[in-house]
N, C-alpha and C. Protein backbone atom coordinates (compact mmCIF):
# COMPACT_ATOMS: atom_id res chain seq x y z
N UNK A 1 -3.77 261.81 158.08
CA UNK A 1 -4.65 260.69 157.88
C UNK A 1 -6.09 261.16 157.95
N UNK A 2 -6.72 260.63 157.17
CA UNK A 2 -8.43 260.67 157.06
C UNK A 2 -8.66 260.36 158.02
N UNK A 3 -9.82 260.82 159.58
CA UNK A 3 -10.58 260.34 160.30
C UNK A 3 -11.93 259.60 159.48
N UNK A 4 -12.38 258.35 159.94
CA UNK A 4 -13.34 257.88 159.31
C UNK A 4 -14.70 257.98 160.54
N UNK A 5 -14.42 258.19 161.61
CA UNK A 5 -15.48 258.27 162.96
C UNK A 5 -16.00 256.78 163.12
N UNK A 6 -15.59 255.60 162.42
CA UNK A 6 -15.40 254.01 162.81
C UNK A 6 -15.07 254.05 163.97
N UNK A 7 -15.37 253.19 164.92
CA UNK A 7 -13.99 252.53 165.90
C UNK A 7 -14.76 250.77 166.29
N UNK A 8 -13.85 249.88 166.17
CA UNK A 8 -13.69 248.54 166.25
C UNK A 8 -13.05 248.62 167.19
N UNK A 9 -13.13 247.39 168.09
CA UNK A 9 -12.60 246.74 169.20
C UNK A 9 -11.55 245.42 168.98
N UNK A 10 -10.38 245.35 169.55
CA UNK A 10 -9.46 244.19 168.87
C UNK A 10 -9.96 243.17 170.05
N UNK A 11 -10.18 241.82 169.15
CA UNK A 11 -11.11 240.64 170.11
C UNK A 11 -10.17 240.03 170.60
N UNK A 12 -10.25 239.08 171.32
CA UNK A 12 -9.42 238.32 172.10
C UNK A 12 -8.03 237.72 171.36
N UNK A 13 -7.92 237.28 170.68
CA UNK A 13 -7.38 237.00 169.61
C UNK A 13 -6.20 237.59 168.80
N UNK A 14 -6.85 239.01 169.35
CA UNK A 14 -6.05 240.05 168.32
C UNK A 14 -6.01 240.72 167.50
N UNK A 15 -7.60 240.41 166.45
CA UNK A 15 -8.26 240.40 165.47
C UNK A 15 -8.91 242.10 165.65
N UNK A 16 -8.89 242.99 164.17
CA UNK A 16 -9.59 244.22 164.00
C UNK A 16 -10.68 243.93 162.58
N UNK A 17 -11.56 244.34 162.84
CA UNK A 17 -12.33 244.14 161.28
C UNK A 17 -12.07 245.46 160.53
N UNK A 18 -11.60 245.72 159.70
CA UNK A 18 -12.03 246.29 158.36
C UNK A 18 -13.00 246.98 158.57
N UNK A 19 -13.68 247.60 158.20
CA UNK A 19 -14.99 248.06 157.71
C UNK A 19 -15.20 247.96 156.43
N UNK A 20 -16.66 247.21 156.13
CA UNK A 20 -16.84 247.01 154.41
C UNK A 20 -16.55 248.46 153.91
N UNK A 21 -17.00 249.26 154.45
CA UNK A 21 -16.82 250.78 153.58
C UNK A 21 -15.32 250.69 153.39
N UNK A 22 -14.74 250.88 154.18
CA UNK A 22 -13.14 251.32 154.01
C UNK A 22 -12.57 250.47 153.36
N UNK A 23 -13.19 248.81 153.39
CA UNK A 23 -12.53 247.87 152.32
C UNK A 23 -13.29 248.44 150.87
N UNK A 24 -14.33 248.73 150.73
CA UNK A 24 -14.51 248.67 149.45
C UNK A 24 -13.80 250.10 148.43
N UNK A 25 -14.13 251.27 149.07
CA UNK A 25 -13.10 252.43 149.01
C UNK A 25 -12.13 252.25 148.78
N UNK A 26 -11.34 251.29 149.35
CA UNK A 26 -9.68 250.89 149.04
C UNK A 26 -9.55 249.49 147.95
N UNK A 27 -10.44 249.27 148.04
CA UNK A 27 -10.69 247.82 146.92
C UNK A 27 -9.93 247.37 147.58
N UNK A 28 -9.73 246.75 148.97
CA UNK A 28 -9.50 245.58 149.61
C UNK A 28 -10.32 244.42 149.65
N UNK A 29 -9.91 243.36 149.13
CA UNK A 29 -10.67 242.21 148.90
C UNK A 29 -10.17 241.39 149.91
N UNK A 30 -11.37 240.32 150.36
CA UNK A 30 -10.67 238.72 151.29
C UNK A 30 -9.58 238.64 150.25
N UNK A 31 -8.47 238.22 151.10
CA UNK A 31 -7.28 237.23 151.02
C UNK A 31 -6.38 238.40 150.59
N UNK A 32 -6.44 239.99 150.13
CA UNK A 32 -5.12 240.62 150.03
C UNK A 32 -4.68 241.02 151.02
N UNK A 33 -2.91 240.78 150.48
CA UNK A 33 -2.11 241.32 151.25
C UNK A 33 -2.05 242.55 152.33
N UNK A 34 -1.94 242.75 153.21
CA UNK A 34 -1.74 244.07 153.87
C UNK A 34 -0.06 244.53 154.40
N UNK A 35 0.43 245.56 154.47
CA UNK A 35 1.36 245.83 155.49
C UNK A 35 0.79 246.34 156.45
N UNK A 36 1.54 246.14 157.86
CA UNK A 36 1.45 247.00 158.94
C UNK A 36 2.75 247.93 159.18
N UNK A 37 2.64 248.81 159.95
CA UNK A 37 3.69 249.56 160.09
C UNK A 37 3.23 250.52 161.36
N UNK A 38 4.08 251.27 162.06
CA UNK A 38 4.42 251.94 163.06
C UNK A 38 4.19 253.16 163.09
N UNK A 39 4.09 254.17 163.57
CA UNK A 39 4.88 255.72 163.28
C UNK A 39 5.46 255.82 164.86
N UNK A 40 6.25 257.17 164.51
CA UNK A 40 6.58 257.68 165.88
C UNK A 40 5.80 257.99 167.37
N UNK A 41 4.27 258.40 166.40
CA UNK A 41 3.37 258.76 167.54
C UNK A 41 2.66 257.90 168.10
N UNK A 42 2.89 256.39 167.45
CA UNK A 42 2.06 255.58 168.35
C UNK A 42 1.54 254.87 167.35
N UNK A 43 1.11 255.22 166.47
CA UNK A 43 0.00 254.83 165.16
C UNK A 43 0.43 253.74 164.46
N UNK A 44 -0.76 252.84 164.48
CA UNK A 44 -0.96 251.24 163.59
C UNK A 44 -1.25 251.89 162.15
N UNK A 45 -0.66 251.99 161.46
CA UNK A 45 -1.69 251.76 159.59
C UNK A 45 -0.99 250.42 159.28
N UNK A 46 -2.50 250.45 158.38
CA UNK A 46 -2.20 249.24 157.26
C UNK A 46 -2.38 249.32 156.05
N UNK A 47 -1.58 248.88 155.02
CA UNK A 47 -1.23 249.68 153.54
C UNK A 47 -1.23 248.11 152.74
N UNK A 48 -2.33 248.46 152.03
CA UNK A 48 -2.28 247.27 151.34
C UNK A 48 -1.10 246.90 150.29
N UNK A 49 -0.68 245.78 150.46
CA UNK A 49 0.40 245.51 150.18
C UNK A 49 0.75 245.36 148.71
N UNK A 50 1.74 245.97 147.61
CA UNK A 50 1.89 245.64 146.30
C UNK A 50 3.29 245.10 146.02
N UNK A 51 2.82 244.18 145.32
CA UNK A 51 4.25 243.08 145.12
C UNK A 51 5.05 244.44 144.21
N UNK A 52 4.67 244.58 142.75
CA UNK A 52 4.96 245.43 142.30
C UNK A 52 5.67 246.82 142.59
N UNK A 53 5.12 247.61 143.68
CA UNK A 53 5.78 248.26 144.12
C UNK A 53 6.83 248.18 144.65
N UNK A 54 6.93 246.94 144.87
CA UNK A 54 8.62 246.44 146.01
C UNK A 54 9.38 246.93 144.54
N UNK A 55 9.39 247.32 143.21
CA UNK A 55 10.01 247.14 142.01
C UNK A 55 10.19 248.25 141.35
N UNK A 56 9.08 249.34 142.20
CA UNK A 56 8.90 250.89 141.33
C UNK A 56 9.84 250.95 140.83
N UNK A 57 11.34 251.18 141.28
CA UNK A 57 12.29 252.07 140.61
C UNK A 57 12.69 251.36 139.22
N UNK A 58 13.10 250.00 139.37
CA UNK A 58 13.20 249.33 138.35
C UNK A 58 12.24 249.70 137.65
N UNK A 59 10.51 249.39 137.74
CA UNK A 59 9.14 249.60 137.03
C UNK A 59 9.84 251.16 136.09
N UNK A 60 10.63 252.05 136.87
CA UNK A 60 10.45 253.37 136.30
C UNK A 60 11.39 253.54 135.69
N UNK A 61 13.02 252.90 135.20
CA UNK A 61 13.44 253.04 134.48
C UNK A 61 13.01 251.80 133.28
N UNK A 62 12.73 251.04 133.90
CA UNK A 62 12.19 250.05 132.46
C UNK A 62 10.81 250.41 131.78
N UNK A 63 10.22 251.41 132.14
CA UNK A 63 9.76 251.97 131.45
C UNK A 63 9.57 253.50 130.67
N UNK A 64 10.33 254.28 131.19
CA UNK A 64 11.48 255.15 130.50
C UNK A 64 12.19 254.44 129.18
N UNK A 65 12.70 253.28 129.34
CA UNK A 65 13.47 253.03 127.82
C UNK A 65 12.86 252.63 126.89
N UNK A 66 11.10 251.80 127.58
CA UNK A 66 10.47 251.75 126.52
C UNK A 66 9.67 252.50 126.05
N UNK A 67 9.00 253.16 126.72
CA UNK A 67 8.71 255.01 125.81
C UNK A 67 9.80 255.67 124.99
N UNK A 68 10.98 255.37 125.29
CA UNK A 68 11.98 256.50 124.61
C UNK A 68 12.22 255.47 123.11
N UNK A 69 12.52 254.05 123.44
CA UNK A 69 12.30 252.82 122.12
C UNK A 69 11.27 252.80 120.92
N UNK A 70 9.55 252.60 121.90
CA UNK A 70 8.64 252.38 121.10
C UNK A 70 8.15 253.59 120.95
N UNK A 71 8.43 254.66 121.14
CA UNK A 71 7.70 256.25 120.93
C UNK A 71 6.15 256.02 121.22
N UNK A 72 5.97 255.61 122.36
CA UNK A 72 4.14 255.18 123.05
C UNK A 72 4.87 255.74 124.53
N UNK A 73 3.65 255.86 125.16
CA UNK A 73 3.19 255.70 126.70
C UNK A 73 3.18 254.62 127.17
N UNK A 74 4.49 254.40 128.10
CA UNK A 74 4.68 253.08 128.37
C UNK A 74 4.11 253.08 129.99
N UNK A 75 3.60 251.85 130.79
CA UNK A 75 3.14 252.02 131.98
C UNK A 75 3.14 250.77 132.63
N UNK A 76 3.16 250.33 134.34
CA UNK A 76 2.82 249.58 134.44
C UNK A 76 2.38 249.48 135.87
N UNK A 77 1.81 248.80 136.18
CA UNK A 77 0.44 248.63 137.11
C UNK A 77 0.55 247.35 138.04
N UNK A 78 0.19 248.00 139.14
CA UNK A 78 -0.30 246.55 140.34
C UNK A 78 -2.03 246.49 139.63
N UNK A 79 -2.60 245.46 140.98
CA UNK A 79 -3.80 245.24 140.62
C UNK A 79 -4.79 246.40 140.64
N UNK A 80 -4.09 247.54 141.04
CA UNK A 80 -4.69 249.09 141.97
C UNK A 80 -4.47 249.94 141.30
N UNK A 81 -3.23 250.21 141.05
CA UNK A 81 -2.77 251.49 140.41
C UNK A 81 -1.58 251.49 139.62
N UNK A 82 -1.55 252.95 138.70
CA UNK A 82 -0.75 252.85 138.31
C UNK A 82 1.16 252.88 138.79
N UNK A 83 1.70 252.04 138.70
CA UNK A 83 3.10 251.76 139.68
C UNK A 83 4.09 252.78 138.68
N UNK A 84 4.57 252.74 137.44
CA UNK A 84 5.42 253.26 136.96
C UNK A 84 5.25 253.89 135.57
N UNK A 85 4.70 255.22 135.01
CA UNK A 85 4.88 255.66 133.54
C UNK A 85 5.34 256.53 133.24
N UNK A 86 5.86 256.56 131.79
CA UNK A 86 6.83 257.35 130.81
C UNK A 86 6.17 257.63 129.68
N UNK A 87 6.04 258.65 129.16
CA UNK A 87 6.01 259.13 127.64
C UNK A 87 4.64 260.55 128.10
N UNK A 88 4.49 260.48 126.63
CA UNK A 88 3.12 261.52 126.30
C UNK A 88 1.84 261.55 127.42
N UNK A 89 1.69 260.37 128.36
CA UNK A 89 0.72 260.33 129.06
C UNK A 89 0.81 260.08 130.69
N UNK A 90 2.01 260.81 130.82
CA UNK A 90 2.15 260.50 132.33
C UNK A 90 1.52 261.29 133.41
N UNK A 91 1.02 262.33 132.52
CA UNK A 91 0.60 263.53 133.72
C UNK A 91 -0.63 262.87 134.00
N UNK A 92 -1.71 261.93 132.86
CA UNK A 92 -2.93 261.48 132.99
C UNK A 92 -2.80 260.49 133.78
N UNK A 93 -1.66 259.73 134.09
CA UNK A 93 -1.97 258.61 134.68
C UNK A 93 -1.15 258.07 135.60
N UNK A 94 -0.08 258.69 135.83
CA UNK A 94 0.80 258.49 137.10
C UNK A 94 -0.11 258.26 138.48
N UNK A 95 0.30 257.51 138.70
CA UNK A 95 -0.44 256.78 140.46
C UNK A 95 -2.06 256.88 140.24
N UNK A 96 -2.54 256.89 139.32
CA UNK A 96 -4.38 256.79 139.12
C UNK A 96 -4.61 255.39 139.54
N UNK A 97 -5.85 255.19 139.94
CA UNK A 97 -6.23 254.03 139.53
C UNK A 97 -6.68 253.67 138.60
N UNK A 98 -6.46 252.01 138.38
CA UNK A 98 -7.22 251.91 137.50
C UNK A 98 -8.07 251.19 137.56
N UNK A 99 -8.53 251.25 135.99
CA UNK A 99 -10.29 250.93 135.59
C UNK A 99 -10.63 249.79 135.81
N UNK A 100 -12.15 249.47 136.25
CA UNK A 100 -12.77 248.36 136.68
C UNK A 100 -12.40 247.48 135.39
N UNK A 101 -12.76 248.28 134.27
CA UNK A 101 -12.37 247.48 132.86
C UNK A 101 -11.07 246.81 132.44
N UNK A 102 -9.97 247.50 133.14
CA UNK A 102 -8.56 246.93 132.64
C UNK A 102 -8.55 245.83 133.89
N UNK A 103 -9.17 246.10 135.11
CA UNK A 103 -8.81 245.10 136.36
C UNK A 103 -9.27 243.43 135.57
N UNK A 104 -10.44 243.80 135.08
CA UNK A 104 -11.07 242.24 134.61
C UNK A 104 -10.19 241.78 133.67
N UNK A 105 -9.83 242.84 132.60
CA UNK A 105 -8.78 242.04 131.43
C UNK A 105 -7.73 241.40 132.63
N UNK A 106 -7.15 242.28 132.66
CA UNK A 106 -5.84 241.57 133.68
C UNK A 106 -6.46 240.21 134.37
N UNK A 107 -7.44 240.06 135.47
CA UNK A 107 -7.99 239.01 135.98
C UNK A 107 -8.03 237.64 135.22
N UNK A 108 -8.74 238.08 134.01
CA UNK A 108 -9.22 237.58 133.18
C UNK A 108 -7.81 236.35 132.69
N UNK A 109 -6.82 237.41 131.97
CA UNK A 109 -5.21 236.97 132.33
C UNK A 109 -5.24 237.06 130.62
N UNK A 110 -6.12 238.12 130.24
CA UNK A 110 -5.95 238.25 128.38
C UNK A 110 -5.25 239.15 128.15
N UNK A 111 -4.88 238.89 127.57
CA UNK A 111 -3.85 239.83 126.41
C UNK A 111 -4.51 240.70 125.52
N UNK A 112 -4.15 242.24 125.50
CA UNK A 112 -5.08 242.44 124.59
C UNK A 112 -4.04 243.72 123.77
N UNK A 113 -4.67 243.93 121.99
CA UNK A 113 -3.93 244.55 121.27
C UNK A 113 -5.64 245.51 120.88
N UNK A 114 -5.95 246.46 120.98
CA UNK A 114 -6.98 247.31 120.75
C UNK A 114 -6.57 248.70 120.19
N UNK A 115 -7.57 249.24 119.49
CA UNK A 115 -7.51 250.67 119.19
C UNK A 115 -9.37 251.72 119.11
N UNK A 116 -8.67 252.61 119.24
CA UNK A 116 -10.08 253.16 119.98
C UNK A 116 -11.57 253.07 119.42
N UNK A 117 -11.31 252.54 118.39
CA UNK A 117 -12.30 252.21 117.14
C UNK A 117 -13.07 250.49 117.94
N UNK A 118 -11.88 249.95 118.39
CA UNK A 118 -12.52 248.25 118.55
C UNK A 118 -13.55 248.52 119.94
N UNK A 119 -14.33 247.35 119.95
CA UNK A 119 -15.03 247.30 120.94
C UNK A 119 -14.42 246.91 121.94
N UNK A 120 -13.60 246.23 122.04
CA UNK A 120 -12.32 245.71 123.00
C UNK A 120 -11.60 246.54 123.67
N UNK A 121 -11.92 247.26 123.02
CA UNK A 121 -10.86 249.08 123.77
C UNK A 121 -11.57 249.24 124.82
N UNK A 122 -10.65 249.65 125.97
CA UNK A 122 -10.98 250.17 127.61
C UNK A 122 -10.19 251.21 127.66
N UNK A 123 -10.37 252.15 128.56
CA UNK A 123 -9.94 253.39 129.26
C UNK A 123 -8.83 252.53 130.52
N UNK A 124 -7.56 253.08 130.70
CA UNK A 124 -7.32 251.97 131.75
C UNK A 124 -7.26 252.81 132.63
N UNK A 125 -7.56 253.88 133.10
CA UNK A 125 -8.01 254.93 134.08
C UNK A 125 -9.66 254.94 133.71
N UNK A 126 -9.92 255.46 134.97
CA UNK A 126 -11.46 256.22 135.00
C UNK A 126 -11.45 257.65 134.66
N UNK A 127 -11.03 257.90 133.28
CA UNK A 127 -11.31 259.07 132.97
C UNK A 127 -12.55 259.32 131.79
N UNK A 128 -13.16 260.48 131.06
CA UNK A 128 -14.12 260.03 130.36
C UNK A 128 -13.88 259.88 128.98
N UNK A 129 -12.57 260.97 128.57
CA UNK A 129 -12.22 260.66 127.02
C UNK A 129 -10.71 260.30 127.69
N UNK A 130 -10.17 259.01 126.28
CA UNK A 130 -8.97 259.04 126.74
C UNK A 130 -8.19 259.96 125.48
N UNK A 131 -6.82 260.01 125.96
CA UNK A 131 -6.05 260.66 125.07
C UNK A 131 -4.67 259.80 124.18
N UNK A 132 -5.72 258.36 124.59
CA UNK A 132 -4.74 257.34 123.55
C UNK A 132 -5.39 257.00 122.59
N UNK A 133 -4.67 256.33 121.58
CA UNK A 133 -5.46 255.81 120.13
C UNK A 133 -5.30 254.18 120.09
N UNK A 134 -4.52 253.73 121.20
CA UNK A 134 -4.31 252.19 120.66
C UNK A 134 -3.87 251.49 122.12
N UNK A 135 -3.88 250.42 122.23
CA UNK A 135 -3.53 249.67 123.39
C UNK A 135 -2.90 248.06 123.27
N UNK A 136 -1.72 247.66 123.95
CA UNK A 136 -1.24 246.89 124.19
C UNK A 136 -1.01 246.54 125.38
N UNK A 137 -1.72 245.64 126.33
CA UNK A 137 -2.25 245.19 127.46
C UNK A 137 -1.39 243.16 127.72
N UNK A 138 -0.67 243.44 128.83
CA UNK A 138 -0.46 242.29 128.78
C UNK A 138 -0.03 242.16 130.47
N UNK A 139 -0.95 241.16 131.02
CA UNK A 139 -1.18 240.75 132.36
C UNK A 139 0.43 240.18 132.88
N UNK A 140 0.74 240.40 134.34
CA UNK A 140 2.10 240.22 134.79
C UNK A 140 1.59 238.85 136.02
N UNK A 141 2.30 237.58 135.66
CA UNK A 141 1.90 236.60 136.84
C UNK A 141 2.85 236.45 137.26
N UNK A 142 3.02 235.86 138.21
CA UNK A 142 3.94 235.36 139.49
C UNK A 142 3.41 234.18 140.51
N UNK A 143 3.55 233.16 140.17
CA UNK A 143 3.64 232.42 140.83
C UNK A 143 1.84 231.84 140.61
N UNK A 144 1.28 232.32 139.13
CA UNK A 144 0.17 231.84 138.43
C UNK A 144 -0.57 232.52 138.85
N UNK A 145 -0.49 233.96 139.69
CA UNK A 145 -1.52 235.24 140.41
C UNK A 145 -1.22 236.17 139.52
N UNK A 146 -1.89 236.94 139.32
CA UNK A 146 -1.75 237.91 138.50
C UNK A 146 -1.77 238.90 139.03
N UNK A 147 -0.39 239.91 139.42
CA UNK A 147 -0.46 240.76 140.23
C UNK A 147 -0.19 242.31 139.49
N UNK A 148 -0.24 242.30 138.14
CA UNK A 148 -0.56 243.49 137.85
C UNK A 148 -0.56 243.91 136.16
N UNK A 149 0.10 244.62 135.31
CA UNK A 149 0.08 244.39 134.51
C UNK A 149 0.81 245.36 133.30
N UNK A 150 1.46 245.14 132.14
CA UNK A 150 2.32 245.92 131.05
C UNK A 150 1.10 246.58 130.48
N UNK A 151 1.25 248.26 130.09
CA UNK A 151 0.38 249.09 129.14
C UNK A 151 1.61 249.63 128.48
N UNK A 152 0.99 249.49 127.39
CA UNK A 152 1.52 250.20 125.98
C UNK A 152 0.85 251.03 125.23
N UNK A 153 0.75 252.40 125.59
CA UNK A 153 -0.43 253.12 125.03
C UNK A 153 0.21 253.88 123.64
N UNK A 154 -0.81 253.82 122.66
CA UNK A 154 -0.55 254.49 121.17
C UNK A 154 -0.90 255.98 121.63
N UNK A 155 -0.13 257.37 121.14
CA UNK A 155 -1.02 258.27 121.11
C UNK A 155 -0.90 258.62 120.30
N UNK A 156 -2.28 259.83 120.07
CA UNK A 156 -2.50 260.80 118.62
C UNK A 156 -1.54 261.40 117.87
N UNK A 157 -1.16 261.04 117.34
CA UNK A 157 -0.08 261.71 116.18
C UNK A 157 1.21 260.96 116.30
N UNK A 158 0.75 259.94 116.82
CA UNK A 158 2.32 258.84 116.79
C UNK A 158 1.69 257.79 115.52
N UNK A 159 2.52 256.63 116.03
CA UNK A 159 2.49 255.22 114.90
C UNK A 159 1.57 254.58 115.50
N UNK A 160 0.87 253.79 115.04
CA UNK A 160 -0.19 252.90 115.53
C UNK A 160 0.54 251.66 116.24
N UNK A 161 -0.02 251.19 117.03
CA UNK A 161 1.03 249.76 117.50
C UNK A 161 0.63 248.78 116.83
N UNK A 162 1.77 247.64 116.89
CA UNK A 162 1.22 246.75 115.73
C UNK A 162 1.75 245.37 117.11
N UNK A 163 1.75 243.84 116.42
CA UNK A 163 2.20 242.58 117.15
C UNK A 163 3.57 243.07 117.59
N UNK A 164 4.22 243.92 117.09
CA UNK A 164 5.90 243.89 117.71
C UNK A 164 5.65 244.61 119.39
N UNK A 165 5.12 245.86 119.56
CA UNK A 165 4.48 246.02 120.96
C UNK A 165 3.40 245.40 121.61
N UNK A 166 3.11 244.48 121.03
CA UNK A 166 2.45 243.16 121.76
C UNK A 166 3.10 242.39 122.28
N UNK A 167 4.42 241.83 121.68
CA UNK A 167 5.23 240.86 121.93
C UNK A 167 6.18 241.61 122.98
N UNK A 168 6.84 242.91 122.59
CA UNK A 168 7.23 243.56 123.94
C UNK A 168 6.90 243.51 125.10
N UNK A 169 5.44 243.84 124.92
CA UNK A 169 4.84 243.74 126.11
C UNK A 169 4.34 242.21 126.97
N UNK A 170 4.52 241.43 126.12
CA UNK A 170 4.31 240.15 126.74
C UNK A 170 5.49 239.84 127.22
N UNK A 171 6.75 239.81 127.02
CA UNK A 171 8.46 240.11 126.80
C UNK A 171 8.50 240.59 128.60
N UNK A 172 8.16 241.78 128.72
CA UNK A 172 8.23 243.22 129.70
C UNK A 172 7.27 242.26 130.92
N UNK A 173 6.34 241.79 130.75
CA UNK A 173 5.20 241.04 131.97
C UNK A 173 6.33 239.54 132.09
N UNK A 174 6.36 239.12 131.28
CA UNK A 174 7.47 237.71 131.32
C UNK A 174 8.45 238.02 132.64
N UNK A 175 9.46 239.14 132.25
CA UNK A 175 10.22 239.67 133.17
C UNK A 175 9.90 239.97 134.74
N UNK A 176 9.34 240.61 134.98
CA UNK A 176 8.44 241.66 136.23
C UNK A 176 8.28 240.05 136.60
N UNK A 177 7.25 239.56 135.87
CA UNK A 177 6.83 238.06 137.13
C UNK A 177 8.10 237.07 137.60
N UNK A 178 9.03 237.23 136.95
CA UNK A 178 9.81 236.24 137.11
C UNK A 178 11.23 236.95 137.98
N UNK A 179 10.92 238.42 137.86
CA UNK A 179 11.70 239.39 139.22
C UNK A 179 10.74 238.94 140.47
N UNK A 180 9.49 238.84 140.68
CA UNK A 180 8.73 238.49 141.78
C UNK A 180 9.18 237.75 142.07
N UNK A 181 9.24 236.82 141.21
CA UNK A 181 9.64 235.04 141.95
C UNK A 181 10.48 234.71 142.66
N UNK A 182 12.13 235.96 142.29
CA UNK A 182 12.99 235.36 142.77
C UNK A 182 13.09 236.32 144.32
């Protein structure tokens, strides 16, 4: 574990604050989830909590079949990071975070079909060139929150994506939210 040289006092109550630094570093916002948990040696952490992840394995074969289906970089995402990808672009983006830019689409709760030419196109990592040509973006809700989200990435020397990996991908977020629910 990172030492941060912080130390807080737990108030009467029970209560520890955060530190804005360590919340903003972790993009912990008021009202998210946290886990707590134990270790052997004594030790409190707290791990902010992803619905999504309760799902990785599923996340990772359902997206395995659709990389191996739509011949794209298939991926999919809590509000943080990337949770599960397959194809041509996994080495770039397995467990990254992602981009301030894809967080707002998702927020936002748009759908989006882009290619690297549109102005609409985002990087959904913070990297500086990407190594996709096209994007199919479609936000995952649960219970009317939007807790993360379907990528469908085009790459260079594949097929361009068209409405049919749009509709997949709206298809693929349909699902995931409605595994949350139950």
């Amino acid at each position: 574990m990172k030492a941060t040289g912080i130390v807080r006092r737990i108030d009467d109550l029970g209560r520890v604050v955060v530190p804005k630094e360590i919340r903003r570093t972790l993009r912990i916002r008021e009202g998210d989830p946290l886990e707590i948990f134990t270790d052997r040696e004594g030790e409190i952490v707290l791990k902010k909590y992803s619905p999504i992840g309760e799902l990785s394995a599923l996340a990772g074969n359902y997206v395995q079949s659709l990389s191996q289906s739509l011949h794209c970089t298939a991926a999919i995402c809590d509000m943080d990071q990337i949770v599960a990808v397959a194809g041509g672009g996994k080495k770039e983006l397995d467990e990254q975070l992602i981009s301030k830019e894809l967080e707002e689409i998702l927020l936002k709760r748009k759908k989006l079909l882009a290619f690297q030419e549109d102005s609409s196109y985002v990087n959904v990592v913070d990297v500086e060139e990407s190594a996709f040509t096209g994007e199919a973006i479609c936000p995952i809700l649960c219970e009317g929150d939007v807790i993360g989200g379907v990528l469908l990435l085009g790459e260079k020397n594949r097929k361009k994506l068209t409405d049919l990996e749009m509709q997949v991908a709206v298809c693929v977020a349909d699902f995931f939210g409605r595994q949350m629910e139950q």
